[in-house]
C-alpha atoms as a PDB file:
ATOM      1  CA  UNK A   1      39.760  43.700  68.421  1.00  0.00           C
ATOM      2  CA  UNK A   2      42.396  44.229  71.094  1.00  0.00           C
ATOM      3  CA  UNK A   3      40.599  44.779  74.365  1.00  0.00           C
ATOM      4  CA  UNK A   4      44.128  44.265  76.501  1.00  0.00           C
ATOM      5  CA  UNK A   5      45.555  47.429  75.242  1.00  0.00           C
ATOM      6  CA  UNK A   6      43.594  50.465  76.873  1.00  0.00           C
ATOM      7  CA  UNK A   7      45.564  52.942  74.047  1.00  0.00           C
ATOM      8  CA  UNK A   8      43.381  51.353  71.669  1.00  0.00           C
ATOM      9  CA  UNK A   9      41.414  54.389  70.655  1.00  0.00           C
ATOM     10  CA  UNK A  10      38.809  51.856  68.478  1.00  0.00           C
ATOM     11  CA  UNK A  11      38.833  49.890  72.357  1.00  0.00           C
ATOM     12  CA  UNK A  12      35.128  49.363  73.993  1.00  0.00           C
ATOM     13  CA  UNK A  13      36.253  49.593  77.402  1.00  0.00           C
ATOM     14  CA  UNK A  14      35.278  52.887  79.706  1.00  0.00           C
ATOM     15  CA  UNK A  15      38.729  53.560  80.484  1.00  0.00           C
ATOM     16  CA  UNK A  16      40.182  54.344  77.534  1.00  0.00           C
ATOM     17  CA  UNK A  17      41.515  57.542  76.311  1.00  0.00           C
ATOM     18  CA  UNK A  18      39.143  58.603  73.948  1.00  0.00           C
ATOM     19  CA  UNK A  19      36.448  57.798  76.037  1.00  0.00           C
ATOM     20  CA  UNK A  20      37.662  59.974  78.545  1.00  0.00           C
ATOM     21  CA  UNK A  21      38.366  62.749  76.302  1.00  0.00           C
ATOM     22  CA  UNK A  22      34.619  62.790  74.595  1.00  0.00           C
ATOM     23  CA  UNK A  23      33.223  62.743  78.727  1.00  0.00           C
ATOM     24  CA  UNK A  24      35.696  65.975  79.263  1.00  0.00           C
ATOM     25  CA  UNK A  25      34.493  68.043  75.985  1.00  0.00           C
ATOM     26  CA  UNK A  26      30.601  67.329  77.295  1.00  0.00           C
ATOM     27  CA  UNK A  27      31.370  68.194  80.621  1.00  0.00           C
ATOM     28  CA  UNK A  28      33.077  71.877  79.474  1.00  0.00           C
ATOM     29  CA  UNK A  29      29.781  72.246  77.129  1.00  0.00           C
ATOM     30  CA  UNK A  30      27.498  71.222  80.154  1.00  0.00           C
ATOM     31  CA  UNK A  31      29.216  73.605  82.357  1.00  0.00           C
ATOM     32  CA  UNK A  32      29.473  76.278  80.027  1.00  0.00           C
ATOM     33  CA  UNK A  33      25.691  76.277  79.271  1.00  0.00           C
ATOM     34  CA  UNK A  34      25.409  75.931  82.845  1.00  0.00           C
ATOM     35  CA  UNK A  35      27.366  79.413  83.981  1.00  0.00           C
ATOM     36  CA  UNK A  36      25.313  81.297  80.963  1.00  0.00           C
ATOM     37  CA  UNK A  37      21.678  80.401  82.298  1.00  0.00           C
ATOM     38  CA  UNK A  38      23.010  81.232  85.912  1.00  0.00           C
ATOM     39  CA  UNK A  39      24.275  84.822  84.377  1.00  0.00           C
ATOM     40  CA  UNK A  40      20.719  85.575  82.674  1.00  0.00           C
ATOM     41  CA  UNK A  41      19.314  84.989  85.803  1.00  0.00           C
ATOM     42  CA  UNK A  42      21.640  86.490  87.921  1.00  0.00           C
ATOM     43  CA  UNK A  43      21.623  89.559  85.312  1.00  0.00           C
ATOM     44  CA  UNK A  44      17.917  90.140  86.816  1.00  0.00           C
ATOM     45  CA  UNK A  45      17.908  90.128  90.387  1.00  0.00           C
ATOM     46  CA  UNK A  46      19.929  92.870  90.623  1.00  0.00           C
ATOM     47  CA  UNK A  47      19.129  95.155  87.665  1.00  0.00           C
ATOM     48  CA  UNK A  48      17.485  98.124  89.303  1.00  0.00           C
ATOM     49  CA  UNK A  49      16.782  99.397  92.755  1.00  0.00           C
ATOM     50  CA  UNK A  50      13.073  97.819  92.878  1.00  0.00           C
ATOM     51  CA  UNK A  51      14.443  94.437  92.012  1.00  0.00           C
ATOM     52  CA  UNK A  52      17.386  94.734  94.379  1.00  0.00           C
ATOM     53  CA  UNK A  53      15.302  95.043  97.014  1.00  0.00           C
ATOM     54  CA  UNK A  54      12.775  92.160  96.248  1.00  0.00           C
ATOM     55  CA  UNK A  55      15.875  89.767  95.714  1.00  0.00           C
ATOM     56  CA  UNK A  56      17.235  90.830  99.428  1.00  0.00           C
ATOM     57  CA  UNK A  57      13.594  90.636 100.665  1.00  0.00           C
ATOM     58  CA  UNK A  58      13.300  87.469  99.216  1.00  0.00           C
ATOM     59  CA  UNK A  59      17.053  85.955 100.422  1.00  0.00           C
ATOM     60  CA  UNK A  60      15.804  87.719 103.974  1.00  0.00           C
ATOM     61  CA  UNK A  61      12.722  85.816 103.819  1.00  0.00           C
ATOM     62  CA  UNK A  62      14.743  82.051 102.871  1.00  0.00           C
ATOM     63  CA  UNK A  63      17.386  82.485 105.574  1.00  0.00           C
ATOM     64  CA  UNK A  64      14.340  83.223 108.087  1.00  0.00           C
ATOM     65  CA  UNK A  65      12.591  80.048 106.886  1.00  0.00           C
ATOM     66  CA  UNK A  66      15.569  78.131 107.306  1.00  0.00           C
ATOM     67  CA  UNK A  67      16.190  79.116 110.992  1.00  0.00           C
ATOM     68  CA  UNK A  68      12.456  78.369 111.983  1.00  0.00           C
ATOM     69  CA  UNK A  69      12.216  75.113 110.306  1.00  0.00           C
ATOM     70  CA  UNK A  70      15.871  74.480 111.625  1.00  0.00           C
ATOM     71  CA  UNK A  71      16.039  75.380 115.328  1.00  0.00           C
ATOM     72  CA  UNK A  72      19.893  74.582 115.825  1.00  0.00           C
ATOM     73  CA  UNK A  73      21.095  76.899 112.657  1.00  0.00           C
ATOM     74  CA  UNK A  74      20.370  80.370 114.505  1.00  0.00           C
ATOM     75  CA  UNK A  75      23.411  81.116 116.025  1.00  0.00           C
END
């Protein structure tokens, strides 16, 4: 084994190379699965007039929570 050189790609260590390259693939995969269940939900709250108005009713209704539980947030 050589554990002194971190260009090892067989190395154990956290800090090598390949380690870091496996970590950034999952964290593109992660992300990109990510962004496509935000888009399907997204795609709903906004797909017609009636739903439009429930989503702002809805956002209206959070932001009011969040200044009564919150006294120094209304400005």
């Amino acid at each position: 084994m050589n554990r002194g050189n971190p260009s090892f790609p067989g190395d154990i260590w956290p800090d090598t190379p390949a380690t870091d390259i496996r970590q950034h693939r999952w964290q593109k995969l992660k992300m990109l699965l990510v962004r496509r269940r935000f888009r399907e939900f997204c795609s709903g709250l906004f797909s017609d007039g009636k739903a439009t108005i429930v989503t702002l009713a809805g956002i209206g209704n959070l932001l009011s929570g969040l200044v009564a539980f919150i006294p120094g947030l209304a400005v």
